[in-house]
Protein backbone atom coordinates (compact mmCIF):
# COMPACT_ATOMS: atom_id res chain seq x y z
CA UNK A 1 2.29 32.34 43.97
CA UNK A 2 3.21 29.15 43.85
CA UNK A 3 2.31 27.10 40.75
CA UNK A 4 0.35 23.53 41.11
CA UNK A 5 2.20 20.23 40.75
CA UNK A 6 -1.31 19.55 38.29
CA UNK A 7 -0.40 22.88 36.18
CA UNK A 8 3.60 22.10 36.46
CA UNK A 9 2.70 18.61 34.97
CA UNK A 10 0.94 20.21 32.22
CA UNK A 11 3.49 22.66 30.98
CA UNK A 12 5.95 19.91 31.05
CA UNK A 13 3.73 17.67 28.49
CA UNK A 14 3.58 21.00 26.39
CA UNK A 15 6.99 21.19 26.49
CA UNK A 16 8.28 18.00 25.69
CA UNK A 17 5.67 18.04 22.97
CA UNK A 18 6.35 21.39 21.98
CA UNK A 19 8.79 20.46 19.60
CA UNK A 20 7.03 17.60 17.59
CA UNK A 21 4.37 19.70 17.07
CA UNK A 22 6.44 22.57 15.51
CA UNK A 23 8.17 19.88 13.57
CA UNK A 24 4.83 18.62 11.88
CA UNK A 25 3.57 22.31 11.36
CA UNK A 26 6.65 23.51 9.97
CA UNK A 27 7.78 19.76 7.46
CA UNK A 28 3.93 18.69 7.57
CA UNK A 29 1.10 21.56 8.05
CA UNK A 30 2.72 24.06 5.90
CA UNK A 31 3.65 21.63 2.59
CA UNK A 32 -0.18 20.14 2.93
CA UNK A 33 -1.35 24.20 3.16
CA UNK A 34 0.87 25.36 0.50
CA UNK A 35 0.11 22.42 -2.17
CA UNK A 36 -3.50 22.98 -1.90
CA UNK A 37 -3.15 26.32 -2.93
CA UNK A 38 -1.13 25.65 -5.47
CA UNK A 39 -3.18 23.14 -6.63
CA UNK A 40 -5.26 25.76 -7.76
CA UNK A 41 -2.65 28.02 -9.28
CA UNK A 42 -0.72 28.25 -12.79
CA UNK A 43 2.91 27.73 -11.29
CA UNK A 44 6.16 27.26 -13.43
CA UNK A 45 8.59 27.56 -10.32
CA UNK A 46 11.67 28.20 -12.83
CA UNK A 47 9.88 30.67 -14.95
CA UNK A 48 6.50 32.19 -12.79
CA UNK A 49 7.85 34.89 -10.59
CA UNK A 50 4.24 33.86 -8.79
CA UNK A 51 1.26 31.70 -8.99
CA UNK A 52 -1.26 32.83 -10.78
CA UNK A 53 -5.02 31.75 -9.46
CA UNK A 54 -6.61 29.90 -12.30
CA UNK A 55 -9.57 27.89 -10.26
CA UNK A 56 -10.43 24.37 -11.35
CA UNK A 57 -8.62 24.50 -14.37
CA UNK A 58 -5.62 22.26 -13.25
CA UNK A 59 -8.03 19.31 -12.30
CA UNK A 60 -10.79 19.81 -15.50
CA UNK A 61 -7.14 19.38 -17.33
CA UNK A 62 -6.15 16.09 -15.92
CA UNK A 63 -9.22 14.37 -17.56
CA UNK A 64 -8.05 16.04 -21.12
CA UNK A 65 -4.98 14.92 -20.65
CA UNK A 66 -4.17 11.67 -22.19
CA UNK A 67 -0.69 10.89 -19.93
CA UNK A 68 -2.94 11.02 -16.59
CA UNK A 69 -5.28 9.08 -17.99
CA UNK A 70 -2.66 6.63 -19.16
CA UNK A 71 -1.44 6.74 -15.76
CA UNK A 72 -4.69 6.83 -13.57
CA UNK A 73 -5.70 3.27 -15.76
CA UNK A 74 -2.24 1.84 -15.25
CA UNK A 75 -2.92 2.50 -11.80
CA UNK A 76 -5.93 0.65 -11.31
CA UNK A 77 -4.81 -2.26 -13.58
CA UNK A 78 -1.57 -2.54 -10.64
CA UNK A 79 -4.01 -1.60 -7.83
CA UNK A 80 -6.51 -4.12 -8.76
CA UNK A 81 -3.79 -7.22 -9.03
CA UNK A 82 -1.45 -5.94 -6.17
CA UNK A 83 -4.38 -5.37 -3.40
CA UNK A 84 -5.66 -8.55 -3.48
CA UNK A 85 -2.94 -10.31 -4.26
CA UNK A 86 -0.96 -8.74 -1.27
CA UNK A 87 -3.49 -9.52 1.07
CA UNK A 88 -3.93 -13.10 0.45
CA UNK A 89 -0.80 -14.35 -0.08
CA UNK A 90 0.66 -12.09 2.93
CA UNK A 91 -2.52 -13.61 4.96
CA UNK A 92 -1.19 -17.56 3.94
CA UNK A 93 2.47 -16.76 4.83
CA UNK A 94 1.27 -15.26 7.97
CA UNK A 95 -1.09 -18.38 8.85
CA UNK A 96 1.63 -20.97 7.94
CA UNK A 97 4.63 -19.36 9.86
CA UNK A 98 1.95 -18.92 12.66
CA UNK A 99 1.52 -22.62 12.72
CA UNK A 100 5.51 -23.41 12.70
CA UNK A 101 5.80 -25.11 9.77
CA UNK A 102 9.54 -26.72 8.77
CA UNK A 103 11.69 -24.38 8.21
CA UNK A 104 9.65 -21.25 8.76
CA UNK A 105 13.00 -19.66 10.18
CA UNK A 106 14.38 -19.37 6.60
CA UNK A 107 11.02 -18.01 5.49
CA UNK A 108 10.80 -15.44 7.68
CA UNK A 109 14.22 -14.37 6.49
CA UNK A 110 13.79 -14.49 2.98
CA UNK A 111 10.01 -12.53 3.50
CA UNK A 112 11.53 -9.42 5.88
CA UNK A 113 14.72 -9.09 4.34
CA UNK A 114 12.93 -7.30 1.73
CA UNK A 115 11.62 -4.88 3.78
CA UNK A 116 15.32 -3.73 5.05
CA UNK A 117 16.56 -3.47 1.27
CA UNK A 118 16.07 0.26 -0.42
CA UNK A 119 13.47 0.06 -2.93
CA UNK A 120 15.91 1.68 -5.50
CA UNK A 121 18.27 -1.48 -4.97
CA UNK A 122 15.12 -3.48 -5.30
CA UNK A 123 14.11 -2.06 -9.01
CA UNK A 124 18.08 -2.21 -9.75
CA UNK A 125 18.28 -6.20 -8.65
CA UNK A 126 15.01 -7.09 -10.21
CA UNK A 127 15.92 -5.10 -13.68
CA UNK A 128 18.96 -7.24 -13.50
CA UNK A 129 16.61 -10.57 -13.32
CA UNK A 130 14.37 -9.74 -15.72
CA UNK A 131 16.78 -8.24 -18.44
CA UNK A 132 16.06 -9.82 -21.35
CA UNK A 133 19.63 -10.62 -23.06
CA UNK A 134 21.59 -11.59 -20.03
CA UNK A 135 18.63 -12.06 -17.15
CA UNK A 136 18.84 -14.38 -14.89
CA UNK A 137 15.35 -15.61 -14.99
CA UNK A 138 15.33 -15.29 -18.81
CA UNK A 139 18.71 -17.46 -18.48
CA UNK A 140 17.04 -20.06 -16.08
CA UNK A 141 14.00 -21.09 -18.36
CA UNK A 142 15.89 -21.05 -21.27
CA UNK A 143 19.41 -22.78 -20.25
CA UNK A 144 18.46 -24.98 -17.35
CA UNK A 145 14.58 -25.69 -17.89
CA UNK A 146 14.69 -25.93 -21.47
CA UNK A 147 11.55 -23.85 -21.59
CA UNK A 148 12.56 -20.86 -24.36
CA UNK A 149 8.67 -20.24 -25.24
CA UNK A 150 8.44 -18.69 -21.64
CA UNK A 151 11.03 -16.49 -22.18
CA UNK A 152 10.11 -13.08 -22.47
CA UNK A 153 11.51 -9.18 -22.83
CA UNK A 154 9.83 -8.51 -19.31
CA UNK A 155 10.61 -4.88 -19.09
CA UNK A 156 9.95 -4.43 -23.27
CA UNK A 157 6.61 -5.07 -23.36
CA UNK A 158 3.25 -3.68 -21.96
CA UNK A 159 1.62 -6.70 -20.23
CA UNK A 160 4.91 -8.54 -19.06
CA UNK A 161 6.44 -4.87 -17.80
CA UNK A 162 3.42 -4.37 -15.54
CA UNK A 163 3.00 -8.13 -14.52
CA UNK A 164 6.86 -7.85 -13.65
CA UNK A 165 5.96 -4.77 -11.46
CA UNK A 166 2.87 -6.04 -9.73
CA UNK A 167 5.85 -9.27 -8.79
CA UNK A 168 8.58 -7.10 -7.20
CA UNK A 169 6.02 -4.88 -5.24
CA UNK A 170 4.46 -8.27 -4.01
CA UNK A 171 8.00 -9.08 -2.71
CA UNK A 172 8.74 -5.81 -1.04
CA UNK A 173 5.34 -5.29 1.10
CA UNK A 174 4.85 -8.86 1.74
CA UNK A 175 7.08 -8.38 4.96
CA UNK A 176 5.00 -5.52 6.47
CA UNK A 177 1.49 -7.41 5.97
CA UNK A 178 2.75 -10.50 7.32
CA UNK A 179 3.79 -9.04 10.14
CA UNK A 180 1.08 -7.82 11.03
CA UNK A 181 -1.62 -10.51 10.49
CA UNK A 182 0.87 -12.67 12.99
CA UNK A 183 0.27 -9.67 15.60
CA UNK A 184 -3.20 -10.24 14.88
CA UNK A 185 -3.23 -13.83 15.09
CA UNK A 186 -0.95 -13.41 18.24
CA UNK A 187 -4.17 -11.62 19.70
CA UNK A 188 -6.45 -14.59 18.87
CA UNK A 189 -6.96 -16.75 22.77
CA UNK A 190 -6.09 -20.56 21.89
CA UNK A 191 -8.73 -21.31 24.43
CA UNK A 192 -10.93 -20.49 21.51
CA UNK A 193 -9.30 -22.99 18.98
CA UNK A 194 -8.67 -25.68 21.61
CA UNK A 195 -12.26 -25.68 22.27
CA UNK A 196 -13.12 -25.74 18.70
CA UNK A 197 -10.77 -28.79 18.76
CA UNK A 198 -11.95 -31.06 21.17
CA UNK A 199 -16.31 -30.08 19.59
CA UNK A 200 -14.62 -31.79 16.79
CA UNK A 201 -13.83 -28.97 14.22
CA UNK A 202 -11.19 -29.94 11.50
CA UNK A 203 -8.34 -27.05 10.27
CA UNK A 204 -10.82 -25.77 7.44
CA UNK A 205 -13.19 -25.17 9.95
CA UNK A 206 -11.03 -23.57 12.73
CA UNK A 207 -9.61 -21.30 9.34
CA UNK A 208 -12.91 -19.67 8.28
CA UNK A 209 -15.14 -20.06 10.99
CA UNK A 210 -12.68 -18.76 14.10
CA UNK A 211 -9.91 -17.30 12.71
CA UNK A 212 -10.66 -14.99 9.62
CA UNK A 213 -13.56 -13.82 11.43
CA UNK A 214 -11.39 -12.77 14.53
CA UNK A 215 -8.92 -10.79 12.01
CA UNK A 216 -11.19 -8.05 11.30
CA UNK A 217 -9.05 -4.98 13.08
CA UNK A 218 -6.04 -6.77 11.07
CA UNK A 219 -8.56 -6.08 7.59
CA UNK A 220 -8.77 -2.81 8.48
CA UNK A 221 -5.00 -1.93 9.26
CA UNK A 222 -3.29 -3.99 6.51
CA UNK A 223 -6.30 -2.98 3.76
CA UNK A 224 -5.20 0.65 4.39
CA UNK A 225 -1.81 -0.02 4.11
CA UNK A 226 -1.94 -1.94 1.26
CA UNK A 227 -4.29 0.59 -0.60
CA UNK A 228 -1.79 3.38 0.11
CA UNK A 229 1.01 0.99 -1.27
CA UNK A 230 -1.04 0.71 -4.30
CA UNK A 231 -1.84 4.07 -4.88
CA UNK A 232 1.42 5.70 -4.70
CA UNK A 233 4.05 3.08 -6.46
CA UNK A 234 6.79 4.58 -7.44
CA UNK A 235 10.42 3.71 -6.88
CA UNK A 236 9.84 0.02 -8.69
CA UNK A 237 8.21 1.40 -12.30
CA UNK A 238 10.52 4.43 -12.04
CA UNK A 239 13.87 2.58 -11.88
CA UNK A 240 12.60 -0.56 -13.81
CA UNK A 241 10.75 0.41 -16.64
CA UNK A 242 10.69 4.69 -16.19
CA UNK A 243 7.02 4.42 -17.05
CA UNK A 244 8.17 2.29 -20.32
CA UNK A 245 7.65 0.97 -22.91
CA UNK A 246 5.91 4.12 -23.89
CA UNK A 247 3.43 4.65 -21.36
CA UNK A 248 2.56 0.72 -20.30
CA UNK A 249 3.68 1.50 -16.52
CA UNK A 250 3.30 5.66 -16.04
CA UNK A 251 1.51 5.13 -12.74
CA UNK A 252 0.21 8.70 -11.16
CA UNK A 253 2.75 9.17 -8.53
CA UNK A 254 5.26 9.06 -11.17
CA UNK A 255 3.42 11.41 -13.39
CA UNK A 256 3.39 13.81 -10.57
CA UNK A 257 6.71 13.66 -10.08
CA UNK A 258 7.44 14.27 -13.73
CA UNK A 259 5.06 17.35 -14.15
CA UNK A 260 6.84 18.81 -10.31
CA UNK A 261 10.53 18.38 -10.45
CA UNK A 262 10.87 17.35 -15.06
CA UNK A 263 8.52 19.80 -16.12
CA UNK A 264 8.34 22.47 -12.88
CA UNK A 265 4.74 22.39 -13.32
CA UNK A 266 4.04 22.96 -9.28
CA UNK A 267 0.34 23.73 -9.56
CA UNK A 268 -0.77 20.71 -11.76
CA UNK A 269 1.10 18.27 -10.06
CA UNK A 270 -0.55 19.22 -6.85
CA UNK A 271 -3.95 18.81 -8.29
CA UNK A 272 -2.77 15.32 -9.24
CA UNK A 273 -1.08 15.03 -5.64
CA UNK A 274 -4.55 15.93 -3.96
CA UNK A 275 -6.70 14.09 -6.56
CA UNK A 276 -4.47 10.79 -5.32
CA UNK A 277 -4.84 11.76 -2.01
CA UNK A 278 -8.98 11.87 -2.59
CA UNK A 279 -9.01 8.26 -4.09
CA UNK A 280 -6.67 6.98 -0.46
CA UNK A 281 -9.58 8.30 1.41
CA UNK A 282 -11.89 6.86 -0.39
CA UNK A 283 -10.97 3.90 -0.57
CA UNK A 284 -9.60 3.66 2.70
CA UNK A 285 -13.22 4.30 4.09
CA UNK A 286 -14.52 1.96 1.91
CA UNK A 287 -12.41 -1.12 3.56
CA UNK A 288 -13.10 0.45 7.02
CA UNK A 289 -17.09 0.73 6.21
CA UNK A 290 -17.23 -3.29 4.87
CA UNK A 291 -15.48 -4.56 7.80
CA UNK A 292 -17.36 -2.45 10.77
CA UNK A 293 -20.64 -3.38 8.50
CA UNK A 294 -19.77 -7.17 9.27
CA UNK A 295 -18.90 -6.29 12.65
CA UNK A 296 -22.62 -4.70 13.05
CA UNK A 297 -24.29 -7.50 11.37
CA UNK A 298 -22.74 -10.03 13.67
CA UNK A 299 -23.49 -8.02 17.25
CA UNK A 300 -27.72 -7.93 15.60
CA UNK A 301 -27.48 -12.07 14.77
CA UNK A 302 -26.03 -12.44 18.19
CA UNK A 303 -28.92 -10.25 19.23
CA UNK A 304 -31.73 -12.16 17.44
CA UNK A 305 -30.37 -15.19 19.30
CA UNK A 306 -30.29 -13.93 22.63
CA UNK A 307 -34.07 -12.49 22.17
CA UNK A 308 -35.19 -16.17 20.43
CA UNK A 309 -33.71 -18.12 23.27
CA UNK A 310 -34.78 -15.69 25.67
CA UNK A 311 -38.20 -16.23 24.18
């Protein structure tokens, strides 16, 4: 019996597909299955010859602990300066290099080059910069500007380490975000602003009344990547700082990978793993929920008008 060109179309999807889907389930499924459970477990991989079930004790631990709780609030101290700060400056750059301002080819440049440079290079460059004995920022305030008040040991101490943190990770995601608030902006129809134009409506105007508002699938995108970003920093308080001084810039993902691959402790660092995982989601539905609630409130106004005018 001869098989259908429908079914032989079929099988050939499965096929090609075939081996993605093994790849996910064998690099993707498998670690996500096998963390869980382990999240739950008692595991010292170089001295338990098993896991041994212990419940919930791994995450009523974390909130004993005083080094995740150092690192879950030195978390939310970077999260709550990097997410904001990320998104509006990244917005700006992408508005003025939408616009063509002079010399916007150099910008772009100097923005997306950072996204091609390893972020170990990165925490190397900028732990060069911000040395305090032979930096070169320390060197410009002092030595050129004249400004040795502002000097600071940027790495030795609490505030300035994180602040110095918070800086670099600015500079490596800006690229990413820009990007893709111009693809958004690309999607706006200049019919739309040219109109606004000529009914007399000045750049402010055309800003916050036309084009934020048409950015709200951009929100949605670059709030979950940013969140994510801020989350799980790693490579630029690791090679920087390593957590220092003390415990001013231990950030969680770091403290995971301290307890996993320092301390072999496999089944608390997954509960810390899936705890970070928890606060991505919930955040990330947070920033989806505000910006399809303004999205429904806009369709019922539009409503209300239709029904008044109609009336």
């Amino acid at each position: 019996m001869k098989m259908s060109y429908r079914k032989k179309s079929i099988l050939a999807g499965y096929a090609f597909a075939a081996p993605g889907m093994i790849f996910a389930i064998l690099y993707m499924g498998y670690p996500l299955v096998r963390s869980f459970y382990l999240s739950f477990t008692q595991y010292n991989f170089a001295f338990d010859p098993k896991p041994v079930f212990v419940g919930l004790n791994n995450y009523v631990r974390m909130f004993s602990d005083s080094y995740f709780l150092d690192s879950l609030r030195n978390t939310a101290v970077f999260s709550l300066a990097f997410f904001p700060s990320l998104m509006v400056v990244s917005l700006i750059i992408a508005l003025l290099l939408d616009k063509g301002v002079r010399g916007s080819g150099i910008y772009r440049t100097c923005i997306f080059m950072a996204m091609v440079v390893p972020l170990s290079l990165t925490g190397i460059i900028f732990q060069w910069i911000f040395n305090n004995q032979y930096g070169l920022l320390n060197s410009v305030l002092s030595q050129i500007l004249g400004l040795d008040s502002w000097t600071h040991n940027w790495l030795g101490e609490g505030k300035w380490a994180m602040f110095s943190i918070i800086i670099v990770s600015l500079w490596k995601n800006m690229g990413m975000l820009v990007i893709l608030f111009m693809a958004g902006l690309a999607g706006i129809p200049n019919d739309i602003i040219e109109s606004a134009k000529i009914d007399g409506a000045n750049g402010m105007q055309i800003i916050f009344r036309i084009i934020l508002p048409n950015l709200k699938e951009s929100y949605i995108i670059c709030g979950r990547w940013a969140i994510i970003q801020s989350v799980k920093v790693f490579e630029q308080p690791f090679v920087m700082t390593n957590g220092g001084p003390g415990t001013a810039t231990l950030v969680l993902y770091q403290y995971t990978w301290q307890n996993a691959f320092k301390y072999y402790e496999m089944g608390y660092a997954s509960s810390i793993a899936y705890f970070m995982g928890i606060i991505i989601l919930v955040l990330s539905a947070i920033n989806m929920f505000l910006n399809r609630e303004k999205d429904v409130d806009e369709v019922k106004k539009k409503k209300r008008k239709k029904g008044g005018a109609a009336a």
